[in-house]
Protein backbone atom coordinates (compact mmCIF):
# COMPACT_ATOMS: atom_id res chain seq x y z
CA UNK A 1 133.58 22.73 141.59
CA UNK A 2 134.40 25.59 139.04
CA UNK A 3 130.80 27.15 139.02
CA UNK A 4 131.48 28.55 142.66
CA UNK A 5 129.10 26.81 144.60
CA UNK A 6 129.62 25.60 148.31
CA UNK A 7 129.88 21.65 148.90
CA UNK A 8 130.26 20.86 152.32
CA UNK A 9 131.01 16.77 151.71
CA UNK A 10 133.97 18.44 149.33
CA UNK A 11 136.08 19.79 152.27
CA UNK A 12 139.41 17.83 152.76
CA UNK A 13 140.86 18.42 156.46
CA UNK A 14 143.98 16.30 157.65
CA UNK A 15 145.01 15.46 161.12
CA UNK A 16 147.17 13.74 163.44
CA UNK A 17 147.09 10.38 164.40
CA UNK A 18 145.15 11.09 167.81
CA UNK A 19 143.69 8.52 170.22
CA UNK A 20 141.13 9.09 173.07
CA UNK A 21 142.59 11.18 175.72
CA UNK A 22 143.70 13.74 172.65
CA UNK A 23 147.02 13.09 172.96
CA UNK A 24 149.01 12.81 169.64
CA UNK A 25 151.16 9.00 169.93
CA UNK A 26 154.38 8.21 168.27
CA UNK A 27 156.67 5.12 169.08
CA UNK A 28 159.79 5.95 171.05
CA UNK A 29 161.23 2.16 170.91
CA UNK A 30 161.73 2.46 174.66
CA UNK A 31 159.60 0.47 177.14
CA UNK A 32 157.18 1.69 179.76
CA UNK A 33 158.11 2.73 183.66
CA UNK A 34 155.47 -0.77 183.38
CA UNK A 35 157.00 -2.44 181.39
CA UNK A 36 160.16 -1.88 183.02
CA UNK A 37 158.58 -3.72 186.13
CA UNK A 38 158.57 0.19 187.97
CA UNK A 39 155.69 0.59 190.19
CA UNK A 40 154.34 3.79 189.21
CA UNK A 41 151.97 4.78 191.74
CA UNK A 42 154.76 3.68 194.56
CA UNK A 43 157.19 5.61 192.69
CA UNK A 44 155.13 8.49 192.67
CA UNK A 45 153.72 8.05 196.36
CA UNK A 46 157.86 7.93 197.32
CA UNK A 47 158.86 10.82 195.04
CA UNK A 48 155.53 13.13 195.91
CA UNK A 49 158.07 15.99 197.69
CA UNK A 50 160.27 16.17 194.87
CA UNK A 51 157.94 16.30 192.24
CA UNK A 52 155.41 18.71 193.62
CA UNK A 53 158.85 20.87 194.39
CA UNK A 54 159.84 20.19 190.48
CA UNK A 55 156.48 21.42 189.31
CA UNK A 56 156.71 24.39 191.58
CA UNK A 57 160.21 25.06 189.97
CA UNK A 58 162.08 25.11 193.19
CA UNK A 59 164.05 22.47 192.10
């Protein structure tokens, strides 16, 4: 508006494509640990050493 006065309902504000859990999405083409028919809660139960060590940086 050019006689200076504030319009709230006038502001423009752009963002990401965001769902839920505020994570930003994009496609990668690749399927899934699922979809790949990987059981992730065995792999991570199996794995639970390395990983903690990985986020630890000792690995």
């Amino acid at each position: 508006m050019r006689n200076g006065m504030f319009v709230p309902a006038t502001r423009i504000k752009s963002s990401p494509d965001v769902k839920n859990d505020g994570k930003a999405r994009f496609d990668t083409g690749k399927p899934t640990l699922t979809q790949q028919g990987i059981d992730v809660d065995k792999l991570i139960r199996d794995n639970h050493e390395f990983i903690e060590n990985v986020r630890k940086g000792t690995r």
